[in-house]
N, C-alpha and C. Protein backbone atom coordinates (compact mmCIF):
# COMPACT_ATOMS: atom_id res chain seq x y z
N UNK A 1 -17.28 -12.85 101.48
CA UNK A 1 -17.52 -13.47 102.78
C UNK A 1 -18.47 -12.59 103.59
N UNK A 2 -19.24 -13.35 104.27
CA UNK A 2 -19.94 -12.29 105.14
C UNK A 2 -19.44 -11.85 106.12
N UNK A 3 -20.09 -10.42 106.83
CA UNK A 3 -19.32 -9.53 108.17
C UNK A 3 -19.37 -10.34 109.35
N UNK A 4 -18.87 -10.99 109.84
CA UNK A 4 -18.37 -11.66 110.88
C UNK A 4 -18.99 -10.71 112.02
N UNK A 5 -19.01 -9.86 112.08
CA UNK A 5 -18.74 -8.67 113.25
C UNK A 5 -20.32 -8.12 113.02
N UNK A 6 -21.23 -8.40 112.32
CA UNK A 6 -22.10 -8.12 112.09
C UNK A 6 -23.26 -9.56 112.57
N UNK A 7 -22.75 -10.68 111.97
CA UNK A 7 -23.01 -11.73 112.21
C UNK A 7 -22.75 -12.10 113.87
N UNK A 8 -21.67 -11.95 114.67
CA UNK A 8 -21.27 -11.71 116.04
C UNK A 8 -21.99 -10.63 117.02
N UNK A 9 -22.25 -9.40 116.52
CA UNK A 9 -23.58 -8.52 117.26
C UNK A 9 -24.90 -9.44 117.14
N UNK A 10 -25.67 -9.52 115.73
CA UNK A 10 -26.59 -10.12 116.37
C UNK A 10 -26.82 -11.71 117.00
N UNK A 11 -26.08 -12.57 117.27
CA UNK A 11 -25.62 -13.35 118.09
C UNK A 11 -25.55 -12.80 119.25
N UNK A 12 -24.96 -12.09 119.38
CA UNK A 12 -24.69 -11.75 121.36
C UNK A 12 -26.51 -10.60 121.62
N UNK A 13 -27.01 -10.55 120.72
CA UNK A 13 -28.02 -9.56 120.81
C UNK A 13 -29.26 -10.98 121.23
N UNK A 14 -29.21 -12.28 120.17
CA UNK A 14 -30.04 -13.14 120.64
C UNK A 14 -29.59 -13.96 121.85
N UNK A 15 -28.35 -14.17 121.96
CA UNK A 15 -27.23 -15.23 123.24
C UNK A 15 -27.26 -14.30 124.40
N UNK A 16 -27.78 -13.20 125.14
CA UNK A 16 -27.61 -12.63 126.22
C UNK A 16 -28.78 -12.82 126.46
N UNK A 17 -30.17 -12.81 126.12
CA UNK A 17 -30.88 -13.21 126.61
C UNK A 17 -31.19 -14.77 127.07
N UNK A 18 -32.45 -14.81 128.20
CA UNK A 18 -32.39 -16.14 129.10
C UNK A 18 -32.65 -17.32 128.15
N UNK A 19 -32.61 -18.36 128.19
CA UNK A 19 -31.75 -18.83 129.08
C UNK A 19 -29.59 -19.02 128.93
N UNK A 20 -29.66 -17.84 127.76
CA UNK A 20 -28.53 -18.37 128.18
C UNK A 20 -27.09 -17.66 128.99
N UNK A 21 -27.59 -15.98 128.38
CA UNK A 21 -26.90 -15.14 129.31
C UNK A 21 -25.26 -15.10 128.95
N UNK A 22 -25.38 -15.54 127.72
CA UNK A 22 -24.00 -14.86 126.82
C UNK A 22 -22.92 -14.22 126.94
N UNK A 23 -22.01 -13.32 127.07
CA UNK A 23 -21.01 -12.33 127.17
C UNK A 23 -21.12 -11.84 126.29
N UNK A 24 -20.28 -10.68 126.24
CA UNK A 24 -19.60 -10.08 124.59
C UNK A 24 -18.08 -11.18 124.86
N UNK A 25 -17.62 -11.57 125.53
CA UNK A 25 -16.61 -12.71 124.94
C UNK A 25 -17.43 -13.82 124.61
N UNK A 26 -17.89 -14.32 124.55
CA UNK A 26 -18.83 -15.25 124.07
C UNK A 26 -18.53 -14.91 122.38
N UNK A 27 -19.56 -13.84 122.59
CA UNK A 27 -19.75 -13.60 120.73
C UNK A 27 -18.30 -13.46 119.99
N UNK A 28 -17.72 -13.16 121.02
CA UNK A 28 -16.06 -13.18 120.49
C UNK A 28 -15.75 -14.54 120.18
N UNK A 29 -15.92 -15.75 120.78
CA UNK A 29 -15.65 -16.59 120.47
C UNK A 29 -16.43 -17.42 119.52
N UNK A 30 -17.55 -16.90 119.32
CA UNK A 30 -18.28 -17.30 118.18
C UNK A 30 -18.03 -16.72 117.33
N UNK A 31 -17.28 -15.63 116.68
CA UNK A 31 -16.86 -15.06 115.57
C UNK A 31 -15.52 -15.87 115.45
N UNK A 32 -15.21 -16.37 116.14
CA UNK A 32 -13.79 -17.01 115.95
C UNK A 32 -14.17 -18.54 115.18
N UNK A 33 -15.35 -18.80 116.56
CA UNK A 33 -15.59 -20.36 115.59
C UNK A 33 -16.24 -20.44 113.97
N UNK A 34 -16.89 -19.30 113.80
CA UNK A 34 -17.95 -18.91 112.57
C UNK A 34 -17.01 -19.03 111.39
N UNK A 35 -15.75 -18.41 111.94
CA UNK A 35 -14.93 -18.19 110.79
C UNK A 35 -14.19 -19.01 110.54
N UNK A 36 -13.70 -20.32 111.50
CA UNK A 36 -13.10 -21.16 110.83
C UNK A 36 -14.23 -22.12 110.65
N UNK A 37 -14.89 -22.28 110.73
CA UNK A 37 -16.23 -23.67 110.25
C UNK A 37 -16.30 -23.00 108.55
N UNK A 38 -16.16 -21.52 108.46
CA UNK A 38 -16.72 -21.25 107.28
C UNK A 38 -15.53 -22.10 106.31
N UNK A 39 -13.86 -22.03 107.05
CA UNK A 39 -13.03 -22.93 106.04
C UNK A 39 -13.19 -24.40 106.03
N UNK A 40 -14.32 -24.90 106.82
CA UNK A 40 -14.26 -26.14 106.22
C UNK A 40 -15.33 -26.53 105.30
N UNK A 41 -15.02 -28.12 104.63
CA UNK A 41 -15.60 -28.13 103.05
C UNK A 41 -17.49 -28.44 103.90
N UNK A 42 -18.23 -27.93 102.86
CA UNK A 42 -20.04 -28.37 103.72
C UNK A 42 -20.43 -26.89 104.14
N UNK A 43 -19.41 -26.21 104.36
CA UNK A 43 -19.70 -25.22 105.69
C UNK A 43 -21.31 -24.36 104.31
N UNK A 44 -22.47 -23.87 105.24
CA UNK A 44 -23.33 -23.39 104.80
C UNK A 44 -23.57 -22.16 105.68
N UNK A 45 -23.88 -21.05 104.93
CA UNK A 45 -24.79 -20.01 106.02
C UNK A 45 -25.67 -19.00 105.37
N UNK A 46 -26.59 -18.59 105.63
CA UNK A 46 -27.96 -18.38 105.23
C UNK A 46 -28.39 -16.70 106.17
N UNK A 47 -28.66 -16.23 105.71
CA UNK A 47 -29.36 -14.86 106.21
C UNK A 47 -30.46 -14.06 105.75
N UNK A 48 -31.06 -13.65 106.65
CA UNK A 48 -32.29 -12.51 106.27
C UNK A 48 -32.20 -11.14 106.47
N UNK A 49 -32.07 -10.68 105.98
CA UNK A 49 -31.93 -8.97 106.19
C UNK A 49 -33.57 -8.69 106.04
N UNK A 50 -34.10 -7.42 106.97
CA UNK A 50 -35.49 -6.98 107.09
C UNK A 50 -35.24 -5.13 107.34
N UNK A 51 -35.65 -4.60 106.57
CA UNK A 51 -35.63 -2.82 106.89
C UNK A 51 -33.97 -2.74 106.67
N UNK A 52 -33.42 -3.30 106.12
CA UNK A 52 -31.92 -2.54 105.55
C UNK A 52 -30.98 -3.59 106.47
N UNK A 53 -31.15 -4.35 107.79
CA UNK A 53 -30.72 -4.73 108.79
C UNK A 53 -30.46 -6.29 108.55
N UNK A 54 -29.95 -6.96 109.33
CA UNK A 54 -29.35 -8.26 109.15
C UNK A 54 -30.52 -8.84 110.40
N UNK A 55 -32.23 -9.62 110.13
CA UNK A 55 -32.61 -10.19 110.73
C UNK A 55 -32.45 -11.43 111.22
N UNK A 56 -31.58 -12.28 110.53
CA UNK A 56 -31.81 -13.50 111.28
C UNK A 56 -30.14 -14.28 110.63
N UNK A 57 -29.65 -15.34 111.36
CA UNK A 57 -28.91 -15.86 110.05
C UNK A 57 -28.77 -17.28 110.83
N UNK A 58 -28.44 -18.58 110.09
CA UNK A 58 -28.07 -19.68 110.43
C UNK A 58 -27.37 -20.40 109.44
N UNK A 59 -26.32 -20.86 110.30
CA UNK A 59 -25.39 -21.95 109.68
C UNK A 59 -25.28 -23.24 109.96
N UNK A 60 -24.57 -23.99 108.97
CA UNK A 60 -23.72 -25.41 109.74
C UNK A 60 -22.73 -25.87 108.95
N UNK A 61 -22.39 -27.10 108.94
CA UNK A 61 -21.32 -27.80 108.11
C UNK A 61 -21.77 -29.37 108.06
N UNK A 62 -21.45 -29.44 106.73
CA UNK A 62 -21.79 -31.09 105.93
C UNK A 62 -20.47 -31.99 106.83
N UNK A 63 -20.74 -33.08 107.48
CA UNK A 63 -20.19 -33.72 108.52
C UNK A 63 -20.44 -35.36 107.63
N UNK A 64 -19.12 -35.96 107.97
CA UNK A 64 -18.59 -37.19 107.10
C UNK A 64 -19.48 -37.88 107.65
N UNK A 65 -19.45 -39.35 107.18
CA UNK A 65 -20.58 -40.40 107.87
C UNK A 65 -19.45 -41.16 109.13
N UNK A 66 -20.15 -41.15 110.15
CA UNK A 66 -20.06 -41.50 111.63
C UNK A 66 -18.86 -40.37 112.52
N UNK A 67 -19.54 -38.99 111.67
CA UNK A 67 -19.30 -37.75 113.18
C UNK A 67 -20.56 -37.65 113.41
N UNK A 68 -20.66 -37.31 115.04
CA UNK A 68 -21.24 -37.11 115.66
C UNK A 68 -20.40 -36.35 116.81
N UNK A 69 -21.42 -35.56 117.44
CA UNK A 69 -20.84 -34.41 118.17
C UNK A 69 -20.49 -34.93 119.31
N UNK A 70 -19.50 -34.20 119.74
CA UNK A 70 -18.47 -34.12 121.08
C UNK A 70 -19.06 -34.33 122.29
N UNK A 71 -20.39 -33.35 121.88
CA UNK A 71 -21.09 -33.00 123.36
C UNK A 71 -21.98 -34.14 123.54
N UNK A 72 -22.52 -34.30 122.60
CA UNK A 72 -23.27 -35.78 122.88
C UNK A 72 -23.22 -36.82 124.38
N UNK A 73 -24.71 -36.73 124.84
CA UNK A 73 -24.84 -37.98 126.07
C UNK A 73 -24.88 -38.89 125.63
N UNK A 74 -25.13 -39.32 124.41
CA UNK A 74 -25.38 -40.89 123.89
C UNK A 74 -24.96 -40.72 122.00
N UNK A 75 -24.87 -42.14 122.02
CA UNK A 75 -24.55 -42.03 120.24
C UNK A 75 -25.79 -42.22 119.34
N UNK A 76 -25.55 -41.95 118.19
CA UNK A 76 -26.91 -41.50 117.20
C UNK A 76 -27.50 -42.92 117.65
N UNK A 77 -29.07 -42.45 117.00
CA UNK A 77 -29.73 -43.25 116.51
C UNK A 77 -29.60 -44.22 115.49
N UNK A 78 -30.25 -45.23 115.29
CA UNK A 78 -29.78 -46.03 114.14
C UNK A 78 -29.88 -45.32 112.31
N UNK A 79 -31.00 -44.39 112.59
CA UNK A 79 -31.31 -43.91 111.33
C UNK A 79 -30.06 -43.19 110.97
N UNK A 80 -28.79 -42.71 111.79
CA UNK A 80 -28.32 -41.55 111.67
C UNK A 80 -26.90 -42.23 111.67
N UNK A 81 -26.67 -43.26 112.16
CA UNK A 81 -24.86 -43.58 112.79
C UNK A 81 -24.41 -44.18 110.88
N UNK A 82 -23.78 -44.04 111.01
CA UNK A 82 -22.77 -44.30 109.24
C UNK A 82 -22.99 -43.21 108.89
N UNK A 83 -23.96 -42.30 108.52
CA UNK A 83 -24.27 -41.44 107.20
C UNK A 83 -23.67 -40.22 108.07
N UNK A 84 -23.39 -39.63 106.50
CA UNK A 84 -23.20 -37.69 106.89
C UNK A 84 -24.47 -36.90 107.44
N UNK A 85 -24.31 -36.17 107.89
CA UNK A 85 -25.14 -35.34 108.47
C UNK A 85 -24.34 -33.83 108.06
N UNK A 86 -25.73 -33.29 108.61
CA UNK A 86 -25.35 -31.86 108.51
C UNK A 86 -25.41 -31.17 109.77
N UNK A 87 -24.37 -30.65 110.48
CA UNK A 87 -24.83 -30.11 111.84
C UNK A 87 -25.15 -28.56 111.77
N UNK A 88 -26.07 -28.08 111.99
CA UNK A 88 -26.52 -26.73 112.38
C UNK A 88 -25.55 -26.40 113.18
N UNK A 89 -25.15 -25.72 113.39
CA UNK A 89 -24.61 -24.82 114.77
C UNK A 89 -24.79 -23.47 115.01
N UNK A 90 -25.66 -23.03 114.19
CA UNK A 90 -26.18 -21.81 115.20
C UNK A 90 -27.28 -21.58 113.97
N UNK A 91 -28.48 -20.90 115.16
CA UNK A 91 -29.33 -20.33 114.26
C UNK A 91 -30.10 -19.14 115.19
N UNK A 92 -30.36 -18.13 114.59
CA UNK A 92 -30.22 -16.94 115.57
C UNK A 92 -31.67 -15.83 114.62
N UNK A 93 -32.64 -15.42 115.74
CA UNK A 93 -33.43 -14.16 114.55
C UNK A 93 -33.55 -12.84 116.03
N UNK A 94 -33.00 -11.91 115.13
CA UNK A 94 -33.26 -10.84 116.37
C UNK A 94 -34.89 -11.07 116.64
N UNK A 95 -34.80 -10.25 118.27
CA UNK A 95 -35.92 -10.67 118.90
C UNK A 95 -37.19 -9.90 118.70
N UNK A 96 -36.82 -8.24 118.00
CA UNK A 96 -37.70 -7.89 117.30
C UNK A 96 -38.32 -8.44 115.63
N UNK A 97 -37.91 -9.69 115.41
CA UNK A 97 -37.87 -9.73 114.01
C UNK A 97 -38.78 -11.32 114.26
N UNK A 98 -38.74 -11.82 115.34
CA UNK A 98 -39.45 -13.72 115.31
C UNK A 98 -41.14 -13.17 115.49
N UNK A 99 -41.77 -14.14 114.76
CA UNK A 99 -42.81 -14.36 114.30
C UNK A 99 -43.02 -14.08 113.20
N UNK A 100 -42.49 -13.67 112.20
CA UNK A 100 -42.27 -13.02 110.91
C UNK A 100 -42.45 -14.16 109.80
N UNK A 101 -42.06 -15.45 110.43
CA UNK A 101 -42.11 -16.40 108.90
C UNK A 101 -39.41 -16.58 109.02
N UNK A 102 -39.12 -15.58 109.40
CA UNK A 102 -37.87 -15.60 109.26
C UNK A 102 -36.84 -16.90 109.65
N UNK A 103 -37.36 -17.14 110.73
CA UNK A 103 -36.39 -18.70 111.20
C UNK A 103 -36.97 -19.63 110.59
N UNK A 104 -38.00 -20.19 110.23
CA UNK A 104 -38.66 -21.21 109.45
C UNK A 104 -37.98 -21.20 108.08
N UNK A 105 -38.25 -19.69 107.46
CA UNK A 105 -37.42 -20.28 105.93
C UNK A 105 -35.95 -19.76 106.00
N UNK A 106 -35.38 -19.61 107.05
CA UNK A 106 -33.75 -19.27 107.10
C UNK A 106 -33.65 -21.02 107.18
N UNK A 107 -34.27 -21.81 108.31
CA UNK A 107 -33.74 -23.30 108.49
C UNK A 107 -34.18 -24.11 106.98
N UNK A 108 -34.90 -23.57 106.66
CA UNK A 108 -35.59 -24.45 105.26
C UNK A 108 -34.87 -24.29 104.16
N UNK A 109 -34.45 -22.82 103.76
CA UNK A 109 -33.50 -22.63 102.79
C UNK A 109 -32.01 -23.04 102.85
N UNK A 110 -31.45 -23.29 104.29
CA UNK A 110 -30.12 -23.48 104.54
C UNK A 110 -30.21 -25.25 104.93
N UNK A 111 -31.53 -25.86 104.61
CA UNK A 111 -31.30 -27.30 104.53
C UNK A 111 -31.79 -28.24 103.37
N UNK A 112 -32.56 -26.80 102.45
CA UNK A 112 -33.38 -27.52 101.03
C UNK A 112 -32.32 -28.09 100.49
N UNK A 113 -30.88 -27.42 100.27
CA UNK A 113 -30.41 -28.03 98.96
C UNK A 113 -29.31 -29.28 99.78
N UNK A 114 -29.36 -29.46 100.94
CA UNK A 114 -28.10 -30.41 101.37
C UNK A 114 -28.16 -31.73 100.76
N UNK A 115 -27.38 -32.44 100.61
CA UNK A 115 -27.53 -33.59 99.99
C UNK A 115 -27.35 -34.93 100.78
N UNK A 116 -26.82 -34.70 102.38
CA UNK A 116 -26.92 -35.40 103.90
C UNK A 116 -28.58 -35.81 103.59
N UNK A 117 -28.46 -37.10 104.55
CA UNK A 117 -29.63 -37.70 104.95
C UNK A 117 -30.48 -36.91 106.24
N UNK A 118 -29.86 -36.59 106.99
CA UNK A 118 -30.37 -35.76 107.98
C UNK A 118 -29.67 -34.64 108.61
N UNK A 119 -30.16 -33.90 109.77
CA UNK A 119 -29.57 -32.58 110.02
C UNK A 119 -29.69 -32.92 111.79
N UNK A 120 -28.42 -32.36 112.71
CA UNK A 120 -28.61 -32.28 114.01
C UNK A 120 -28.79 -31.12 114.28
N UNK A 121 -29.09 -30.47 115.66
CA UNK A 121 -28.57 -29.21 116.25
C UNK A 121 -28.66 -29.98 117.74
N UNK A 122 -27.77 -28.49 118.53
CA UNK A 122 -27.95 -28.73 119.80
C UNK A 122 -28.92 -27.88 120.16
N UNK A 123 -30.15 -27.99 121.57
CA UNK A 123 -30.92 -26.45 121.39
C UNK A 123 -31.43 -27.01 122.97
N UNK A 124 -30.94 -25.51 123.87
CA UNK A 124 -31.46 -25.51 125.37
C UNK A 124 -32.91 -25.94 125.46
N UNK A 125 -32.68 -27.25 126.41
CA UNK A 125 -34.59 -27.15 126.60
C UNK A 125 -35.41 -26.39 127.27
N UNK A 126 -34.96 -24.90 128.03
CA UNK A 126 -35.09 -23.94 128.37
C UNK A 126 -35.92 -23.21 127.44
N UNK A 127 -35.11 -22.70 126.60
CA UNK A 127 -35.65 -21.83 124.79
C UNK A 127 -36.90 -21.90 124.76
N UNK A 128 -37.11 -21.23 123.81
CA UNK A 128 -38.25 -21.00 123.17
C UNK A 128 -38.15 -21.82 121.98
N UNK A 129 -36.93 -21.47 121.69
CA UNK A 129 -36.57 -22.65 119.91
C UNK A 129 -36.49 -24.00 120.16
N UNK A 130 -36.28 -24.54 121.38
CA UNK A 130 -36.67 -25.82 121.35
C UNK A 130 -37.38 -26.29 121.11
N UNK A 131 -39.13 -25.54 121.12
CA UNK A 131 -40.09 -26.12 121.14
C UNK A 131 -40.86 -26.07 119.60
N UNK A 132 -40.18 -24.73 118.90
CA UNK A 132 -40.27 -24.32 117.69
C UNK A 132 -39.88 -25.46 116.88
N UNK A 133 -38.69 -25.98 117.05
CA UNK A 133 -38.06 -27.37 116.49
C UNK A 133 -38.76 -28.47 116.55
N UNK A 134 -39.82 -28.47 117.70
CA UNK A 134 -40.55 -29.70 117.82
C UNK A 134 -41.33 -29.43 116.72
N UNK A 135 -41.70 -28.51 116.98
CA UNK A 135 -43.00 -28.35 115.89
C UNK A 135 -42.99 -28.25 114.24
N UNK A 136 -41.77 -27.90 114.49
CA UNK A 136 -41.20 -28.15 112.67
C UNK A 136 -40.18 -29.72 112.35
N UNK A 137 -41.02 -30.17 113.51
CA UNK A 137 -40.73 -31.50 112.90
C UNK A 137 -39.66 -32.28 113.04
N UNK A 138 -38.39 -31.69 114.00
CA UNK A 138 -37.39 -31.87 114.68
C UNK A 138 -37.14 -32.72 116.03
N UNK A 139 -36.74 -33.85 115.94
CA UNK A 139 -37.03 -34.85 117.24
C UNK A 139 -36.15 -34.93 117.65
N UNK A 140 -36.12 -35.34 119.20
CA UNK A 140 -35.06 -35.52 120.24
C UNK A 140 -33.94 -37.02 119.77
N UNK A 141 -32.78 -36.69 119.76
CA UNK A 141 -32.21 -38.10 119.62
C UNK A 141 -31.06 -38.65 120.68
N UNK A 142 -30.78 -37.51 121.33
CA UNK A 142 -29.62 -37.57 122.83
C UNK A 142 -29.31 -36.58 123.49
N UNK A 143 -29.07 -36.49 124.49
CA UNK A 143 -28.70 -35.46 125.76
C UNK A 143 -27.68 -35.24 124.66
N UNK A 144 -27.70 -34.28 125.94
CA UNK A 144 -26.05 -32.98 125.87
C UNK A 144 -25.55 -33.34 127.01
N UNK A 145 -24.25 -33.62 127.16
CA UNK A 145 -23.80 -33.66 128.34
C UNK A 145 -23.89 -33.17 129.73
N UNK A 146 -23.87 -31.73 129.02
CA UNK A 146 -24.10 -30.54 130.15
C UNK A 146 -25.52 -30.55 130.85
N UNK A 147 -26.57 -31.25 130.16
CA UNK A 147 -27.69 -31.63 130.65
C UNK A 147 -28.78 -30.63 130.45
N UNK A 148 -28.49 -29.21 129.98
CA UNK A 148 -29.46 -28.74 129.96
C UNK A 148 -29.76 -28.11 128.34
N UNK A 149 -29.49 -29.04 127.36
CA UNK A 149 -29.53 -29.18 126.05
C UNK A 149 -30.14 -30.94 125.84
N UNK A 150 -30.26 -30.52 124.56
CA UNK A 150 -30.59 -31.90 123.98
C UNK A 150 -30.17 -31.97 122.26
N UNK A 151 -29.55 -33.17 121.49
CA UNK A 151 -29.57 -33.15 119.99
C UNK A 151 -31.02 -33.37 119.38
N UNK A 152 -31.57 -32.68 118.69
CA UNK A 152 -32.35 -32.99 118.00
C UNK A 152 -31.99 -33.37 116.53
N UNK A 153 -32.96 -34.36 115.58
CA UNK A 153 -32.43 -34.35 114.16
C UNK A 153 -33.67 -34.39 113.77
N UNK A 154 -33.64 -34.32 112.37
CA UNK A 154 -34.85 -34.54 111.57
C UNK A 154 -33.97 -34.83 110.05
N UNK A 155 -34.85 -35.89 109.54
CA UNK A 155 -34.48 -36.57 108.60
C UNK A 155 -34.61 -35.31 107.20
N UNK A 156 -33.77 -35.12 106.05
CA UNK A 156 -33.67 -34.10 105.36
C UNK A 156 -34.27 -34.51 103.78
């Protein structure tokens, strides 16, 4: 299994910066959620190590046909409502380590082999990765409740 606690530093190392301003309970609670998503069946996670160090890592979980997330302002699209999906839920590259090529093939390798029709995430429209997502081809499909997110998917 991977270090949780390793995986949880650099999380709170990318999650304290703006926009989202993180805690160390935060990352506490993302080591909590990391580790039970990892017991369910789908669960995927993917990492880059760079100079001996853990650069980047992203996960998700293979999701039955017609889940869709909690947070959701609206329900899928038509391309997306019946089928499984795969939801991302976190994808993270320390901040000395982006531009490297690292988040592009961490998301590419942790969605080449899925066998889902498509993939969601949630991602602040604040970010910087929001816009990264556009550009790799990742489209808007519903608010976030909280309003200052959005689901994106892209067909897999």
């Amino acid at each position: 299994m991977p270090d949780w606690a390793e995986l949880a530093d650099l999380y709170h190392e990318v999650y304290r910066e703006p926009p989202y301003g993180e805690t160390e309970a935060d990352a506490a609670r993302f080591r909590e959620a990391v580790a039970g998503h990892a017991q369910l069946p789908g669960f995927a996670l993917e990492t880059v190590h760079s100079g001996g160090m853990l650069a980047g890592f992203a996960y998700g979980v293979g999701r039955e046909p017609g889940w869709w997330p909690a947070l959701a302002g609206g329900g899928p699209p038509s391309w997306i409502a019946g089928s499984p999906l795969f939801y991302v839920y976190e994808f993270a590259v320390r901040p000395g380590q982006r531009g490297r090529g690292h988040g592009r093939a961490l998301l590419e390798t942790l969605l080449g082999a899925r066998t889902e029709p498509a993939a969601v995430l949630a991602a602040a429209t604040a970010a910087p990765a929001h816009a990264l997502y556009r550009r790799w081809g990742w489209m808007v499909v519903a608010p976030v409740k909280t309003g200052a997110s959005e689901l994106l998917a892209r067909r897999l």
